[in-house]
Each structure stands twice: as C-alpha cells, then as structure tokens.
N, C-alpha and C. Protein backbone atom coordinates (compact mmCIF):
# COMPACT_ATOMS: atom_id res chain seq x y z
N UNK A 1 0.36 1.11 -25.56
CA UNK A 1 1.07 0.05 -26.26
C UNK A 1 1.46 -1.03 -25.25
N UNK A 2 1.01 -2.71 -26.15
CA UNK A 2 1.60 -3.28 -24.86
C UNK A 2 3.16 -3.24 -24.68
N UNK A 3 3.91 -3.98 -23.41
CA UNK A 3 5.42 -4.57 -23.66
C UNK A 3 5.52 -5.43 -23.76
N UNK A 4 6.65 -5.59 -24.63
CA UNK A 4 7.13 -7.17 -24.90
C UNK A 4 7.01 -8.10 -24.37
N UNK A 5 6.91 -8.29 -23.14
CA UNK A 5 6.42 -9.58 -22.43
C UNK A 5 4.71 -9.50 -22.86
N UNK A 6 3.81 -8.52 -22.34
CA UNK A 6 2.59 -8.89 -22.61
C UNK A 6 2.42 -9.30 -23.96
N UNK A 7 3.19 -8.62 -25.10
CA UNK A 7 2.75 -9.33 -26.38
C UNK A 7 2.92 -10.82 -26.64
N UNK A 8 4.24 -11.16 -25.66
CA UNK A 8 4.49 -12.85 -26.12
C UNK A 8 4.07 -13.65 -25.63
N UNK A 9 3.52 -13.04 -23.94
CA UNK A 9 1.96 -13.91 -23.57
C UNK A 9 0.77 -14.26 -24.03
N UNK A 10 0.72 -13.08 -24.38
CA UNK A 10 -0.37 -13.01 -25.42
C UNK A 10 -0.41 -14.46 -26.35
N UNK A 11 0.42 -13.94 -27.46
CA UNK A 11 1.10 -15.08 -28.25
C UNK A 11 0.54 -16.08 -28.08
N UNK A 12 1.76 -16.62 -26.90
CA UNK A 12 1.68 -17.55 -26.74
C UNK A 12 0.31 -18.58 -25.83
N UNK A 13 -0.26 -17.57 -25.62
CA UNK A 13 -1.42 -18.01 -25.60
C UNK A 13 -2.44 -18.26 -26.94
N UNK A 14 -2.69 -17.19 -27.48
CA UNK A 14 -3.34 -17.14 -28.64
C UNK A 14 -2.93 -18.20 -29.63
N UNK A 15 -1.95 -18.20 -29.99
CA UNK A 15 -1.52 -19.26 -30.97
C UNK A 15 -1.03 -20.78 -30.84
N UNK A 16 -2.38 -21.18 -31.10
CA UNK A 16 -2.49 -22.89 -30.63
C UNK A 16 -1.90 -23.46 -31.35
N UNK A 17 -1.57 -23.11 -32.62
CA UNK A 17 -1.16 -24.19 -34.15
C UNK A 17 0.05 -24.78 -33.75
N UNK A 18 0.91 -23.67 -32.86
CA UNK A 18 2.48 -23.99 -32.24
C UNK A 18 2.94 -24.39 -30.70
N UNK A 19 3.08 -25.61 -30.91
CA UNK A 19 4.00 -26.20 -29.82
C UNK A 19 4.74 -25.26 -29.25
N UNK A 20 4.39 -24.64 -28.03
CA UNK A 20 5.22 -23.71 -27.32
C UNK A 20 6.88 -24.22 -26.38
N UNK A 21 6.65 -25.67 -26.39
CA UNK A 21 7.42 -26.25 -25.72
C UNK A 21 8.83 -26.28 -26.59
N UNK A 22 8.08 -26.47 -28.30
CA UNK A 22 9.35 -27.43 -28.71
C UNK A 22 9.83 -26.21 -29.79
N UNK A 23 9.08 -24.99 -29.45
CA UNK A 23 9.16 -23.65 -30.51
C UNK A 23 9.54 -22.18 -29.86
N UNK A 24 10.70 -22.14 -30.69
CA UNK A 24 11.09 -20.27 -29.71
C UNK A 24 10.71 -19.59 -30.51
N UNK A 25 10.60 -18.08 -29.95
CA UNK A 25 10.67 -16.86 -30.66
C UNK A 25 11.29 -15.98 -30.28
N UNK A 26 12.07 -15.57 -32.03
CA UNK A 26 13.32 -14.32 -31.31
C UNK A 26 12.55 -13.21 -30.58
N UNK A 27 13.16 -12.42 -30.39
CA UNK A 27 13.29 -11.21 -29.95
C UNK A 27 12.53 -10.20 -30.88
N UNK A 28 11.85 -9.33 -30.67
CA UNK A 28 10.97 -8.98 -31.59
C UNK A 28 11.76 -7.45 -32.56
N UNK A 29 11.71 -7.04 -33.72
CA UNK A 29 12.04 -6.03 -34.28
C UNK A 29 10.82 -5.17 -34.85
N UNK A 30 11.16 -3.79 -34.46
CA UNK A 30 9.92 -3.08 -35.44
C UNK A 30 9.50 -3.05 -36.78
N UNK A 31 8.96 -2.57 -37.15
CA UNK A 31 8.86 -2.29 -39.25
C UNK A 31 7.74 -1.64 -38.80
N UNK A 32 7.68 -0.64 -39.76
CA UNK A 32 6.66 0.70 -40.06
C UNK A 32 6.07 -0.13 -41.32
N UNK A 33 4.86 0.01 -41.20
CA UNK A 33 3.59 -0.22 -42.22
C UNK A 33 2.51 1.16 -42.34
N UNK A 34 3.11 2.38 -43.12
CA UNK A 34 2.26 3.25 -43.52
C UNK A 34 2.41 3.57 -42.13
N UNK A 35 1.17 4.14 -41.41
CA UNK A 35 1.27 4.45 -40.35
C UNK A 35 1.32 3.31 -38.67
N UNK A 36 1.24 2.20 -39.05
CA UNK A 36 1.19 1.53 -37.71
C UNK A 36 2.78 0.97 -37.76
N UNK A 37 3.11 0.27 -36.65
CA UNK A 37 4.29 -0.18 -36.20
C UNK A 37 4.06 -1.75 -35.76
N UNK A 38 4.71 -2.53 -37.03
CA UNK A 38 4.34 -4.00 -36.35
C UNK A 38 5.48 -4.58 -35.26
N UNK A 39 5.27 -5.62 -35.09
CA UNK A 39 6.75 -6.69 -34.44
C UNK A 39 6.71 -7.06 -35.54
N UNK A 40 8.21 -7.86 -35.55
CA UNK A 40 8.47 -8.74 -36.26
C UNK A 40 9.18 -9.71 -35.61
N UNK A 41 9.10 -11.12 -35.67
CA UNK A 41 9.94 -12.26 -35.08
C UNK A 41 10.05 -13.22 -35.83
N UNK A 42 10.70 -14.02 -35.78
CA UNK A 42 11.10 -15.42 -36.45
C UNK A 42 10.61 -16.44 -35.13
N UNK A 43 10.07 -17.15 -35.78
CA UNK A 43 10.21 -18.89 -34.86
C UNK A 43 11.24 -19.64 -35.39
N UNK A 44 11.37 -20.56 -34.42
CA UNK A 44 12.70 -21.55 -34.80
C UNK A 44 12.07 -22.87 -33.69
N UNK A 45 13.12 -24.20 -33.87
CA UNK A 45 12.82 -25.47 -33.07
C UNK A 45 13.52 -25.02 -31.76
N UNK A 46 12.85 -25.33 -30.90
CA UNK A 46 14.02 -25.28 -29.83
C UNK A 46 13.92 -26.54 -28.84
N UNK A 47 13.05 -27.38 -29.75
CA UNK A 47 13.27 -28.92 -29.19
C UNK A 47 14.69 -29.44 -28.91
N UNK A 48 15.32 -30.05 -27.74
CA UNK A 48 16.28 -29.86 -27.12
C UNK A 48 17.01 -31.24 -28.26
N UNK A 49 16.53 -32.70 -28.94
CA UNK A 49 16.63 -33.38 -29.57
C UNK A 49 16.87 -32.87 -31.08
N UNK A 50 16.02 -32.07 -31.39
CA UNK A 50 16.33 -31.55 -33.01
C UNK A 50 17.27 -30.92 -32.91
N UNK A 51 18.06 -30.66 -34.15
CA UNK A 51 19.54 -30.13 -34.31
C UNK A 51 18.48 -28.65 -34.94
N UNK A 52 19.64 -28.10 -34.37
CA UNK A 52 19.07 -26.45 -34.57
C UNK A 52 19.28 -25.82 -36.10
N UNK A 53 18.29 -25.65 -37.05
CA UNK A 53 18.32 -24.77 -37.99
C UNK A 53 17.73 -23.73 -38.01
N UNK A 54 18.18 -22.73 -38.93
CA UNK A 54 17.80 -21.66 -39.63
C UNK A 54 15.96 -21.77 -39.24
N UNK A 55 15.28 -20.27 -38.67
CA UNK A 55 14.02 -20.18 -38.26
C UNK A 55 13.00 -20.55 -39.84
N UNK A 56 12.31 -21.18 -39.00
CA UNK A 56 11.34 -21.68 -40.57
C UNK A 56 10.08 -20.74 -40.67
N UNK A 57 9.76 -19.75 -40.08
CA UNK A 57 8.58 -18.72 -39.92
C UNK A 57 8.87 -17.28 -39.68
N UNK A 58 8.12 -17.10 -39.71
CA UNK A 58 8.35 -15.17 -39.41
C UNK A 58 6.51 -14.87 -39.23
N UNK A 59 5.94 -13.98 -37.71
CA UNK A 59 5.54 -13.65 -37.68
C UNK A 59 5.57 -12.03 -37.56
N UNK A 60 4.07 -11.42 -37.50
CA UNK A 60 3.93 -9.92 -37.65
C UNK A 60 3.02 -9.81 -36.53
N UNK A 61 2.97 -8.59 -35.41
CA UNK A 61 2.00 -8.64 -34.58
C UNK A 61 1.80 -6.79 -34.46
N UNK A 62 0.45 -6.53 -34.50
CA UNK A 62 0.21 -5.09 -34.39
C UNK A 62 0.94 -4.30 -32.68
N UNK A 63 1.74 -3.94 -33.12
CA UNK A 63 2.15 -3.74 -31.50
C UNK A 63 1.09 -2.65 -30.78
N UNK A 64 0.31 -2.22 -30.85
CA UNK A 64 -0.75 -1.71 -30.09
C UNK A 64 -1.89 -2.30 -29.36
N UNK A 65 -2.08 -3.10 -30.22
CA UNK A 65 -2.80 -4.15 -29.65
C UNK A 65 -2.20 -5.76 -29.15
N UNK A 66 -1.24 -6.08 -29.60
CA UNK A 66 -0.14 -7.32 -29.32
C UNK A 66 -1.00 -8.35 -30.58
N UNK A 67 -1.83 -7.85 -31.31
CA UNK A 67 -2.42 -8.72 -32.14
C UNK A 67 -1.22 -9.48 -33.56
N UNK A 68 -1.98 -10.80 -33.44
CA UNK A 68 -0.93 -11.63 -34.64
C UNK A 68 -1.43 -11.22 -36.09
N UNK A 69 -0.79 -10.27 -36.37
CA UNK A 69 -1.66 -10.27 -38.71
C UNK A 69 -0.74 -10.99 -39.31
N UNK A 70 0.28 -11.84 -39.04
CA UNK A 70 0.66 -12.16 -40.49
C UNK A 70 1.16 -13.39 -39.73
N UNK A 71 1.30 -14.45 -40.24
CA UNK A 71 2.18 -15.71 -39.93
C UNK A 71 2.86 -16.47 -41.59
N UNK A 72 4.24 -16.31 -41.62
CA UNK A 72 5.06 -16.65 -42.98
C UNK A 72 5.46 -17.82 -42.96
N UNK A 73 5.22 -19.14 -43.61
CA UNK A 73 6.32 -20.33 -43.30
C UNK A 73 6.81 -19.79 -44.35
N UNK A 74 8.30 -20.32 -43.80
CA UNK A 74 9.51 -19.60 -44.88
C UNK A 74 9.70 -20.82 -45.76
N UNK A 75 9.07 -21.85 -46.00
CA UNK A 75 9.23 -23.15 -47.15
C UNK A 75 8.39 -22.60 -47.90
N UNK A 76 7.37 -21.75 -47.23
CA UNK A 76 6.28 -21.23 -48.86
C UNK A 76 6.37 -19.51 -49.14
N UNK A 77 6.80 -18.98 -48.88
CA UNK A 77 7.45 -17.79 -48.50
C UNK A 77 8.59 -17.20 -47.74
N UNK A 78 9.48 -16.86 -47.95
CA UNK A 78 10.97 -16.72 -47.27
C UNK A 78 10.49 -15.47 -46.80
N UNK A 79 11.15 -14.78 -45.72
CA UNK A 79 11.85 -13.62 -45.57
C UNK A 79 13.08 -13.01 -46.16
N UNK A 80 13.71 -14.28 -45.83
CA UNK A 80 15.38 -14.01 -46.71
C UNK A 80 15.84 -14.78 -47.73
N UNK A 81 16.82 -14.59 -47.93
CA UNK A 81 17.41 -15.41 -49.26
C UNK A 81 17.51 -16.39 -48.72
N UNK A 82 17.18 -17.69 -49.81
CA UNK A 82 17.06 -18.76 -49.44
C UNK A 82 18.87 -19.46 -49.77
N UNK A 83 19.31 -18.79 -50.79
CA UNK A 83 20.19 -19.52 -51.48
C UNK A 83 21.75 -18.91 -49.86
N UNK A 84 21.55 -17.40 -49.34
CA UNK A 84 22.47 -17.16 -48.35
C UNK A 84 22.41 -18.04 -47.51
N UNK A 85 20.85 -18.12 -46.63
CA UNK A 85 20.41 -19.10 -45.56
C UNK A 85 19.65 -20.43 -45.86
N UNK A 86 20.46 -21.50 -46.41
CA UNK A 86 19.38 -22.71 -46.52
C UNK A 86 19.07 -22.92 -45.26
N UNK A 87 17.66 -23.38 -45.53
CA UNK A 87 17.03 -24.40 -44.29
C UNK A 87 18.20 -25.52 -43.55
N UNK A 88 18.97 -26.13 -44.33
CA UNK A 88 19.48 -26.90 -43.34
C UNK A 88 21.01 -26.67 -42.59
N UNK A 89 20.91 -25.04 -43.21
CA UNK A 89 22.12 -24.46 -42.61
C UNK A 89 21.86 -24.37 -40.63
N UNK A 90 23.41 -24.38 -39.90
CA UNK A 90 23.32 -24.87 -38.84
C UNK A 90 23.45 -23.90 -38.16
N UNK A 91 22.47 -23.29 -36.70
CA UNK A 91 22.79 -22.42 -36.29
C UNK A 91 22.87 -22.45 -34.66
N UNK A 92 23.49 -21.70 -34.49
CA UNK A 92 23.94 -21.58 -32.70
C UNK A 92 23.36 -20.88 -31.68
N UNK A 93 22.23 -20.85 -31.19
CA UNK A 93 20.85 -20.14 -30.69
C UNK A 93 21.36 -19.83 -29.43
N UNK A 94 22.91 -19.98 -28.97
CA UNK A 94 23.16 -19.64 -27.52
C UNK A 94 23.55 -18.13 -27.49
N UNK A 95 23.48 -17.34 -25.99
CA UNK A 95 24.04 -15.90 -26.08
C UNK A 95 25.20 -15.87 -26.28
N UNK A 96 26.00 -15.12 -27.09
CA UNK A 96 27.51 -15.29 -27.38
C UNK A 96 28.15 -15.11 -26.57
N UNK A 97 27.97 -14.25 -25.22
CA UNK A 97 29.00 -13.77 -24.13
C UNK A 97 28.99 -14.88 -23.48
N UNK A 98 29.72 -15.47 -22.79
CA UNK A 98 29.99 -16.44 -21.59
C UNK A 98 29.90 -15.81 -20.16
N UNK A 99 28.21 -15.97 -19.87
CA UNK A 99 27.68 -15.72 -18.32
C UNK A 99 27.22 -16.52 -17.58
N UNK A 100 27.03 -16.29 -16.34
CA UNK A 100 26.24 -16.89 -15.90
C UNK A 100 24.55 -17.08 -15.99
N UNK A 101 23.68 -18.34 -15.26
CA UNK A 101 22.54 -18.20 -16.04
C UNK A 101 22.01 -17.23 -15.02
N UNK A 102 22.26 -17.02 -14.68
CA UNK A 102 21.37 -15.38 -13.74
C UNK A 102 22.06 -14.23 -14.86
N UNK A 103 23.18 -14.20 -14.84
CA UNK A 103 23.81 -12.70 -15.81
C UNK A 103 23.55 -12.94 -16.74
N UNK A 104 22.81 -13.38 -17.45
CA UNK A 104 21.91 -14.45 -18.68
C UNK A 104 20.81 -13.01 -18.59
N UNK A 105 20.72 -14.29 -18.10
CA UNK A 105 18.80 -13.67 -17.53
C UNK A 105 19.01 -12.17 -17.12
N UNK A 106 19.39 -11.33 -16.41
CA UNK A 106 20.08 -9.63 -16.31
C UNK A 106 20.16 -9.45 -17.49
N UNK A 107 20.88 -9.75 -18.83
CA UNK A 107 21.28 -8.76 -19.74
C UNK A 107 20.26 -9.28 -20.68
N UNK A 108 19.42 -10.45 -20.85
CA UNK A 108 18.11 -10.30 -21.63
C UNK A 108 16.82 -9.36 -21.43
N UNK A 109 16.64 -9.61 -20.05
CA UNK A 109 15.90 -8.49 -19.14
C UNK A 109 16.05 -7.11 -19.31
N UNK A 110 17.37 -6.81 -19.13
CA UNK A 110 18.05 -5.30 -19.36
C UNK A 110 17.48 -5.10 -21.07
N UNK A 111 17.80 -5.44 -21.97
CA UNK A 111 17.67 -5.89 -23.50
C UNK A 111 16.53 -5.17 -23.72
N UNK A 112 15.05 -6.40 -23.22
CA UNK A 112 14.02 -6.27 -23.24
C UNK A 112 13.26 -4.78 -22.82
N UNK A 113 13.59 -4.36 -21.89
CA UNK A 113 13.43 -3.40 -21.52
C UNK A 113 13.86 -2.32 -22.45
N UNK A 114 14.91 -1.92 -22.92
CA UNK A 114 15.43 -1.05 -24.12
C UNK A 114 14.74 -0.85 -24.95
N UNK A 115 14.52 -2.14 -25.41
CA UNK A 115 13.57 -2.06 -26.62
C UNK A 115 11.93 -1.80 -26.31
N UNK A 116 11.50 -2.01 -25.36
CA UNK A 116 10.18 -1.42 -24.55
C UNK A 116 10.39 0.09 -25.29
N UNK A 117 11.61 0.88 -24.68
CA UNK A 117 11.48 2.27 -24.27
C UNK A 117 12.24 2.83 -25.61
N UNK A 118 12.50 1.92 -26.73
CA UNK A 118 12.65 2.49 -27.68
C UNK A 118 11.76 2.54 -29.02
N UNK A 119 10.88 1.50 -28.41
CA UNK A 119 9.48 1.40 -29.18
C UNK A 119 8.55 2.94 -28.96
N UNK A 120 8.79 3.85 -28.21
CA UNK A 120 8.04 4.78 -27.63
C UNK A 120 8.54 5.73 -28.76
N UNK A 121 9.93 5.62 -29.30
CA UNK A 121 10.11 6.80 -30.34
C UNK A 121 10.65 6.22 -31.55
N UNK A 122 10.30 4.62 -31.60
CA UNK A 122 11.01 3.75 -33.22
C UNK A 122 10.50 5.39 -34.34
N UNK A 123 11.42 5.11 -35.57
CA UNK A 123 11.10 6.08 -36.66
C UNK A 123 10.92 7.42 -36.54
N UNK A 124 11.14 7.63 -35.44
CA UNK A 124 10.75 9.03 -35.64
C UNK A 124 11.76 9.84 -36.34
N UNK A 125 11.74 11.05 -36.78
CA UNK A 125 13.26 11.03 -37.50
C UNK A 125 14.11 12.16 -36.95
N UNK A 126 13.51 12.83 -35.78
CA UNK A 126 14.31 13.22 -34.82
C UNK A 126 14.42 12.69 -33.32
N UNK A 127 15.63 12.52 -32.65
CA UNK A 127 14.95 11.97 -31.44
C UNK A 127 16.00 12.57 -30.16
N UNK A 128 15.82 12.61 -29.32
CA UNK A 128 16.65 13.25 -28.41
C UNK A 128 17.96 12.53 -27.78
N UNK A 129 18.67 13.48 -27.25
CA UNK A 129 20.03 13.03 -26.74
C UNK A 129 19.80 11.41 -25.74
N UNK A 130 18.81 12.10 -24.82
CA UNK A 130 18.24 10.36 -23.81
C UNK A 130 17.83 9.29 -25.21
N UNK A 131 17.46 9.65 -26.10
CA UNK A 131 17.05 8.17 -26.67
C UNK A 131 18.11 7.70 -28.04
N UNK A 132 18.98 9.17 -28.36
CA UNK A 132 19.91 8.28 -29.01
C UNK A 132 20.54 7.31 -28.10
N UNK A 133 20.96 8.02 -26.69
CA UNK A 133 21.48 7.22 -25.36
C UNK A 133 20.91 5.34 -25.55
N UNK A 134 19.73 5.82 -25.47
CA UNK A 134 19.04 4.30 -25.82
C UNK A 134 19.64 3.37 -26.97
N UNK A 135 19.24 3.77 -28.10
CA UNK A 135 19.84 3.33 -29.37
C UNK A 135 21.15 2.65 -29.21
N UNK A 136 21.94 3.43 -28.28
CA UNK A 136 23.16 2.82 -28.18
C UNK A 136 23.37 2.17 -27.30
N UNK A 137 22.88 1.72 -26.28
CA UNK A 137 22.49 0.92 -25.28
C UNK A 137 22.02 -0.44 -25.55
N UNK A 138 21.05 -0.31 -26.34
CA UNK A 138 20.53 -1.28 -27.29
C UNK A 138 21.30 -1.48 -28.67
N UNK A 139 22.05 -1.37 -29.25
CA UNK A 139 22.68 -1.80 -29.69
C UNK A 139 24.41 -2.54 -29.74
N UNK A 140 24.62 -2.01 -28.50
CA UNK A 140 25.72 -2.55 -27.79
C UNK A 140 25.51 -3.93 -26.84
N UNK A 141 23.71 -4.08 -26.11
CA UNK A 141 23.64 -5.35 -25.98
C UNK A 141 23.43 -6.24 -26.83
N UNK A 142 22.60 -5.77 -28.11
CA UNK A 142 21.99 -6.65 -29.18
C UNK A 142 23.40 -7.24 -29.73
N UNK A 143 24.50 -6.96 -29.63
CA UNK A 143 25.67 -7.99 -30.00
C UNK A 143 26.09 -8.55 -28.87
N UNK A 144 25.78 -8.51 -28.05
CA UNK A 144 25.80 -9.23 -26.81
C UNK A 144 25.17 -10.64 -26.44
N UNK A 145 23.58 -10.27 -26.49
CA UNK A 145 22.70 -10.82 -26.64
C UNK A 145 22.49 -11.94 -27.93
N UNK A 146 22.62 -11.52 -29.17
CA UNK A 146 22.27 -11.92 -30.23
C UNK A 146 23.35 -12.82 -30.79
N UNK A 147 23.34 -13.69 -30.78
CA UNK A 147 24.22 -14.98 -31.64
C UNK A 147 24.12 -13.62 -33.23
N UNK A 148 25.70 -14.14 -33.78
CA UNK A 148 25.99 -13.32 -34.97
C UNK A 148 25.57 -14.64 -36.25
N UNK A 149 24.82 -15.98 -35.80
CA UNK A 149 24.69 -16.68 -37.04
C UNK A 149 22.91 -16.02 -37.21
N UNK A 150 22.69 -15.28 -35.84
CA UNK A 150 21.50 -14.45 -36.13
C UNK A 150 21.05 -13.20 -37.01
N UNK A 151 22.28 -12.59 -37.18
CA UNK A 151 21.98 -10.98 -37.63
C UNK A 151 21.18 -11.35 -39.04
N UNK A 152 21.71 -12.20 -39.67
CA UNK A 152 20.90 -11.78 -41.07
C UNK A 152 19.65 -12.12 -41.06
N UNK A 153 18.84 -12.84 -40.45
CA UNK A 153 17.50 -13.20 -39.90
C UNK A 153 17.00 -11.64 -39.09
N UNK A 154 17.68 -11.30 -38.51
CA UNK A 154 17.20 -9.81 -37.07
C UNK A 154 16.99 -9.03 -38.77
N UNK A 155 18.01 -8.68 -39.47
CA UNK A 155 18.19 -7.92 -40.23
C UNK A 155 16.99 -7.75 -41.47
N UNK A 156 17.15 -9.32 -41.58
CA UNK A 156 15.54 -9.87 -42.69
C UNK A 156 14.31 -9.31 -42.08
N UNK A 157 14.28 -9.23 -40.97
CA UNK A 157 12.47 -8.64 -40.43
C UNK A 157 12.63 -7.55 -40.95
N UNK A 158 13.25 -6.49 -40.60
CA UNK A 158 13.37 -5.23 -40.97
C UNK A 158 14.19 -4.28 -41.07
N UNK A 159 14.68 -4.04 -41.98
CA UNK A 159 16.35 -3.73 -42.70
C UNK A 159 15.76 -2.12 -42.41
N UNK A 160 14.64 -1.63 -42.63
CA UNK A 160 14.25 0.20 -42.36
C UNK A 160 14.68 0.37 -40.70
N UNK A 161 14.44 -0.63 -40.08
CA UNK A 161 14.57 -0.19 -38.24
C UNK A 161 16.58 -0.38 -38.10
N UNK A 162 17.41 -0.99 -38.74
CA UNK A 162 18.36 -0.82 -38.81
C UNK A 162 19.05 0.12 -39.66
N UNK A 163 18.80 0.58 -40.36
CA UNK A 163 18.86 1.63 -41.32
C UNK A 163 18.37 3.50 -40.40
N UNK A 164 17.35 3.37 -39.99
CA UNK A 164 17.22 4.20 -38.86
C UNK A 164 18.09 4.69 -37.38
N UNK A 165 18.10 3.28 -36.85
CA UNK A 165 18.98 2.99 -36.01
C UNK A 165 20.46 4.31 -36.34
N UNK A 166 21.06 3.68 -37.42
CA UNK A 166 22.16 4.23 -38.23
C UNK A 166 21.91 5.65 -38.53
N UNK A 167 21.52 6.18 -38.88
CA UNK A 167 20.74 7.32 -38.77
C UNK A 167 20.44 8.06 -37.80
N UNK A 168 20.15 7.39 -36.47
CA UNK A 168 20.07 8.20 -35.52
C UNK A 168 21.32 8.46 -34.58
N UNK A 169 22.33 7.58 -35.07
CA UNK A 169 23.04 7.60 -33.80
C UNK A 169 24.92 6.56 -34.73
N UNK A 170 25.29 7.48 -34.45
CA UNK A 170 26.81 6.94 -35.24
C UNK A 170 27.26 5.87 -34.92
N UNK A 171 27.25 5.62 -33.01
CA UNK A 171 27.84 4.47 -32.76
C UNK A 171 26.66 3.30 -32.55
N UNK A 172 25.59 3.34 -33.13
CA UNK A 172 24.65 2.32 -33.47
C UNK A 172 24.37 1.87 -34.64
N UNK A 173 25.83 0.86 -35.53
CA UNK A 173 26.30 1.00 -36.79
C UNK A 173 26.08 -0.96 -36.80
N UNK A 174 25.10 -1.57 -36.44
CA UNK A 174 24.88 -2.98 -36.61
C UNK A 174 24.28 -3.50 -37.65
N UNK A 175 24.58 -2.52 -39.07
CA UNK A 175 23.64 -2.52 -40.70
C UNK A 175 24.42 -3.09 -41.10
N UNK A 176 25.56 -2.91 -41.00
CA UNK A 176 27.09 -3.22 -41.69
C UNK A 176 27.40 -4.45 -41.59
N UNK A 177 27.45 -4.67 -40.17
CA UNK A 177 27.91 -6.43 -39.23
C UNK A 177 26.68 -7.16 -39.60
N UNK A 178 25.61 -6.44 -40.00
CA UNK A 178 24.66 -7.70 -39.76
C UNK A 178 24.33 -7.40 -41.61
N UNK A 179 24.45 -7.08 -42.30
CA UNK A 179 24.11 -7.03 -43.75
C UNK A 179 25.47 -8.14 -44.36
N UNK A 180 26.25 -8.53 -43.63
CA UNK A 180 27.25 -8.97 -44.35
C UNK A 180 27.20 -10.49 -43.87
N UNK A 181 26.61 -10.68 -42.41
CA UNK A 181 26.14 -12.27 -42.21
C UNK A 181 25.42 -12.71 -43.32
C-alpha cells in the first residue's frame, strides 16, 4: 500500500484538470467499498486572494494503488447537506492550536504518519492494544490538527471510519463533536 505522501504526489501529478497552486486537499479519510479501502478527500480554494469557502469536490482514490476512481463536484453532486453547509458558507482552513510554523509542520507530519499506520488495520473489527494506542493518538491530534468548521466535511467522506473509530476505542469519541458541526 502506498503512504499518504506517495498518494498525493501521485495526485498531484496525475490530475491536470486542477490548479495545484490555487487548490488544497484535505487530509485523506478511509471508507470500505465491499472489499477494497478507498481515500477520501475534499478539495477546496486555497488561492491566497479568494475568500475561503466550504470544499467544492470530493475525491476517491484506491489506496493500493494511489489510483483516482471518483472525482464529485459538489454543485452537481454534494457529499453533504447542502442546506447545513452552503457553498458560500465561510470557513477557517488554519490549524486551530497556536504554533509555531515548524511545530506546524511536527504535528501534521506526526498526524500523517498515524494515519499511514492506521491504514494497516482501518475496519478491522478487532484490533490490538498498540493500535487502539493509535486510534487514540490520532484522534487526539485530528482535533488538533483539524479546524472544527472542518469536522462535518472529515465526517461527510466517511461517517463508517468514525463510527469504527468509536468502536474501537472509548476515548476516540470524534462522531459526536463532529456529527453535530
């Protein structure tokens, strides 16, 4: 399986249609499809001039191969409710903790990595003491990390990988905080 960095190289190589300059992509979430395990991410503007809204896309990428299957504009297909999240609702794309840009960069890194090594046992429906460890690791930065005008977007890719999450591990309870954004 690749890691998260190779998949968003990938990406971002592969996918010409998008301005890489003036276009982010979150952070990627799992979802189970029958038997494979996709990503899931949202794009958003991150042109430094445009005022920041609500992500207008949602892609799907086979995480075994880092391949792109699905690309959603959310004007012709939503992920989420349109009427909770309008398009021209305003959102705050910065990390919520107040760091520095190196301790920035450390706890995205740290992040990234988690989710690497929790992709190795997503869904399974037993998992061991080291990877509930994880779960909660990763979910104690993901509110760290994650702007809270984000959760219901994280939550929209895939409500089963948070629902799991919960399931595996008591104090990895971010269904609740983020079902109610």
């Amino acid at each position: 399986m690749k890691t998260v960095i190779e998949i968003t190289n990938k990406l971002m190589k592969e996918v010409k249609f998008l301005d890489w300059k003036t276009n982010a992509l979150s952070f990627f979430i799992p979802e189970k499809r029958g038997d494979i395990i996709l990503e899931n991410a949202f794009i958003y503007s991150s042109s430094p001039q445009a005022e920041k809204t609500r992500p207008y896309a949602r892609i799907s990428i086979v995480s075994e191969y880092g391949k792109l299957v699905s690309y959603q504009n959310c004007y012709l297909y939503d992920f989420t409710d349109t009427q909770k999240h309008p398009f021209e609702k305003k959102i705050n794309y910065h990390v919520p903790v107040a760091l520095t840009a190196k301790e920035q960069m450390s706890m995205i890194q740290k992040f990234s990595e988690l989710y690497d090594r929790l992709r190795e046992f997503v869904f399974l429906p037993e998992i061991s003491k080291d990877e509930e460890e994880i779960i909660k690791e990763y979910s104690d930065l993901f509110t760290k990390v994650i702007p809270k005008d984000l959760y219901g977007y994280y939550y929209a890719l895939s409500p089963e990988f948070f629902c799991w999450m919960k399931n595996c591990s008591s104090e990895a309870d971010l269904i609740e905080i983020m079902k109610n954004q």
